[in-house]
C-alpha atoms as a PDB file:
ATOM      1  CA  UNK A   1     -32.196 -20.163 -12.388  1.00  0.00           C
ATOM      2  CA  UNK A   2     -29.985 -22.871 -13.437  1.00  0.00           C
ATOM      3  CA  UNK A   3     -26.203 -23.007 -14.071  1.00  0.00           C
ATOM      4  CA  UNK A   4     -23.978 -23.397 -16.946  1.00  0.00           C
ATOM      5  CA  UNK A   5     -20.479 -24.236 -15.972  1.00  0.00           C
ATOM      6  CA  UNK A   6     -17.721 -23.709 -18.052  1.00  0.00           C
ATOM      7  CA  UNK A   7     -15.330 -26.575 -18.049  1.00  0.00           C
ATOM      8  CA  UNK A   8     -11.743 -25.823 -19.335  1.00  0.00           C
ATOM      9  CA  UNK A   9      -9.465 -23.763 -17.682  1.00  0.00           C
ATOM     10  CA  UNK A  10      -8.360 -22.057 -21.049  1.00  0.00           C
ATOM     11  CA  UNK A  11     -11.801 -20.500 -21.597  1.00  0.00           C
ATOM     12  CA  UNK A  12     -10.717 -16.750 -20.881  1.00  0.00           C
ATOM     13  CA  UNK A  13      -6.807 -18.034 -22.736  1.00  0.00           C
ATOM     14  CA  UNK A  14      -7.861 -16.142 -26.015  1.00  0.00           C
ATOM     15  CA  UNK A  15      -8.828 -12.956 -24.526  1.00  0.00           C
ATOM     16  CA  UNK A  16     -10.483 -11.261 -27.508  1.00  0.00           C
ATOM     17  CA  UNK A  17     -12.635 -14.582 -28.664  1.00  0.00           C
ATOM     18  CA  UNK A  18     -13.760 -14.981 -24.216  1.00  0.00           C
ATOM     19  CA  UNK A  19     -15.152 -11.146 -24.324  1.00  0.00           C
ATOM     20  CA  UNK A  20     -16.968 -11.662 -27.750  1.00  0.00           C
ATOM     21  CA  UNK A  21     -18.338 -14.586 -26.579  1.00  0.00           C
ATOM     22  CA  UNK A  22     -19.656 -12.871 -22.907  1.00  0.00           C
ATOM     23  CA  UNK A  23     -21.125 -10.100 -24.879  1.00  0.00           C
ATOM     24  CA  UNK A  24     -23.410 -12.459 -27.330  1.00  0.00           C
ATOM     25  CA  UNK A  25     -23.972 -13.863 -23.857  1.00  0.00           C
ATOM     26  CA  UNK A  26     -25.239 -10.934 -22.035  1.00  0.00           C
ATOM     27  CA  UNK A  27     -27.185  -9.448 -25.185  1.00  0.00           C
ATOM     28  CA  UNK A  28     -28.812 -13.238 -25.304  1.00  0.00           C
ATOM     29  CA  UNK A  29     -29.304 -13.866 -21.877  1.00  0.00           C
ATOM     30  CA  UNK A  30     -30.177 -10.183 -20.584  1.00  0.00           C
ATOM     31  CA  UNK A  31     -33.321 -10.313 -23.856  1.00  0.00           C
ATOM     32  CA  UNK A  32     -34.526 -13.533 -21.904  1.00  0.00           C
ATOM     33  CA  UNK A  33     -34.779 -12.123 -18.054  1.00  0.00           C
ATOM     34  CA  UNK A  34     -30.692 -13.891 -17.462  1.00  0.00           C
ATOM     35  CA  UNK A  35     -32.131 -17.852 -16.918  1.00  0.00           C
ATOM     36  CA  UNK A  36     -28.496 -18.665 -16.162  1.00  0.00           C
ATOM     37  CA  UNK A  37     -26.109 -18.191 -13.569  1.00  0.00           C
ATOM     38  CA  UNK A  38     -22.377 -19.491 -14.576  1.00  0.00           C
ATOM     39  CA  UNK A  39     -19.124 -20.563 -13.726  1.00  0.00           C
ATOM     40  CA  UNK A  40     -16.120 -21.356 -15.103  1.00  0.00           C
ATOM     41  CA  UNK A  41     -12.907 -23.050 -14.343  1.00  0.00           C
ATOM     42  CA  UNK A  42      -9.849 -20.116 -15.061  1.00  0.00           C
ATOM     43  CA  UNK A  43      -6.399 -19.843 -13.963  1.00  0.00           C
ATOM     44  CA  UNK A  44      -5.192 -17.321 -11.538  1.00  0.00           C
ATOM     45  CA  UNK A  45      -4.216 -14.444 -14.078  1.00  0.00           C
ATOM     46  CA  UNK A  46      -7.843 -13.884 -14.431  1.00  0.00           C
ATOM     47  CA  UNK A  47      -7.836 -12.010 -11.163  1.00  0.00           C
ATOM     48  CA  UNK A  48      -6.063  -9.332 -12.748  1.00  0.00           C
ATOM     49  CA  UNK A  49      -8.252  -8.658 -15.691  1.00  0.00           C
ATOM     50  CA  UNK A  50     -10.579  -5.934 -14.789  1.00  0.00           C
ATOM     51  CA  UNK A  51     -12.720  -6.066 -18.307  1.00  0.00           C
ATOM     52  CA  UNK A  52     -13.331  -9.834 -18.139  1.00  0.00           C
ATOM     53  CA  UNK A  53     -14.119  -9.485 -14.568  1.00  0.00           C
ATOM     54  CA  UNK A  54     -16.929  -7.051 -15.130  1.00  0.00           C
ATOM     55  CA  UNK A  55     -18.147  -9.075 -18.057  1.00  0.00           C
ATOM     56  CA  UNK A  56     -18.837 -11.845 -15.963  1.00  0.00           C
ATOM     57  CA  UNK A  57     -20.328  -9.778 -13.549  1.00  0.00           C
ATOM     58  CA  UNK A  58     -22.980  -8.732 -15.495  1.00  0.00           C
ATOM     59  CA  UNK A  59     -24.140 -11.576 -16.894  1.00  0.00           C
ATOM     60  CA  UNK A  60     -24.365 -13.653 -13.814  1.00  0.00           C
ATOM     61  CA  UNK A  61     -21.005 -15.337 -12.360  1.00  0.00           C
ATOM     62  CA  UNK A  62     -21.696 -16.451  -9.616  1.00  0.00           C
ATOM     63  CA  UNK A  63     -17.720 -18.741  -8.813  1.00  0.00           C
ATOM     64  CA  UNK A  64     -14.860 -19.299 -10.292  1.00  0.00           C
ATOM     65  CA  UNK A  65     -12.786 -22.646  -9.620  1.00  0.00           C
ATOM     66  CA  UNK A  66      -9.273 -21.653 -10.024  1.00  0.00           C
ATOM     67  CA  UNK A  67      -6.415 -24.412 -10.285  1.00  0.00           C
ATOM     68  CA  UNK A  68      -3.325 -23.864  -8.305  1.00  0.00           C
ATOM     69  CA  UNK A  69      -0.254 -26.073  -9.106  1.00  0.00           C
ATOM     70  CA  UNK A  70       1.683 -24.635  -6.935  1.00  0.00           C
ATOM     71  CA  UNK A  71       3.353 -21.159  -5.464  1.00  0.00           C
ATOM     72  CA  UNK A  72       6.488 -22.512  -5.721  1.00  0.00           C
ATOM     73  CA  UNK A  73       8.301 -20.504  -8.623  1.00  0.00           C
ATOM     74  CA  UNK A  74      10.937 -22.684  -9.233  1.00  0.00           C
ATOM     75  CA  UNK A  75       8.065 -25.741 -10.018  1.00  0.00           C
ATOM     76  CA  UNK A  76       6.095 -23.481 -12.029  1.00  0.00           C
ATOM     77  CA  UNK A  77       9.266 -22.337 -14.171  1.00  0.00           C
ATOM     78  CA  UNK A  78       9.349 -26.387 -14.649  1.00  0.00           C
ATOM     79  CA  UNK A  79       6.647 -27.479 -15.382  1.00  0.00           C
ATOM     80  CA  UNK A  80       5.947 -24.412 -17.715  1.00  0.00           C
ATOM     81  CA  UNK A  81       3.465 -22.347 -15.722  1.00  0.00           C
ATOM     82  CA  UNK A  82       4.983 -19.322 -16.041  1.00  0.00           C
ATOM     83  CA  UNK A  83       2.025 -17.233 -16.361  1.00  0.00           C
ATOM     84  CA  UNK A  84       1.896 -17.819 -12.648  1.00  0.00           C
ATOM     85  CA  UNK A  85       5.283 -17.001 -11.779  1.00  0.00           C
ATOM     86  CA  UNK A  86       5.848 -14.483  -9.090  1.00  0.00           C
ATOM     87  CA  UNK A  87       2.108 -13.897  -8.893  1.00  0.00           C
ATOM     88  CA  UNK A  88       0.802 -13.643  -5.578  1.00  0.00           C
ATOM     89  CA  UNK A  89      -1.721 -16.332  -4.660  1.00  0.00           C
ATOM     90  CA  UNK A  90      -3.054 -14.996  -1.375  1.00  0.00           C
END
């Protein structure tokens, strides 16, 4: 199988468009034996979304490369990560 690799870690940012999107890919890929593995770059609030997580199960992904600024809360606060703030990174 070969890969397709997401690049841009705002692909699962508009929840409701990223599970549309992996559905027309599992109906499409799933009628053609899944010729595809993928992977994606996301941010670390992924981890916590159980239906986009299972979506990407079943069609085939296989790693994630996550981007860490930092888990200093006071730099994410300032550099406006705050989607990361007080989230536990290990």
């Amino acid at each position: 199988a070969s890969e397709v690799f997401f690049v841009d870690d705002n692909f699962f940012g508009n929840k409701r468009a990223a599970v549309e999107l992996l559905e027309q890919i599992k109906v499409w890929s799933g009628s053609r034996n899944f010729p595809f593995y993928f992977a994606a770059e996301v941010t670390l609030n992924i981890a916590a979304d159980t239906e986009i997580l299972e979506l990407c199960r079943a069609i085939d992904f296989r790693y994630f490369s996550i981007g860490i600024e930092t888990p200093d809360n006071d730099i994410l606060r300032n550099i406006a990560k705050t989607q990361n703030v007080n989230r536990q990174i290990t």
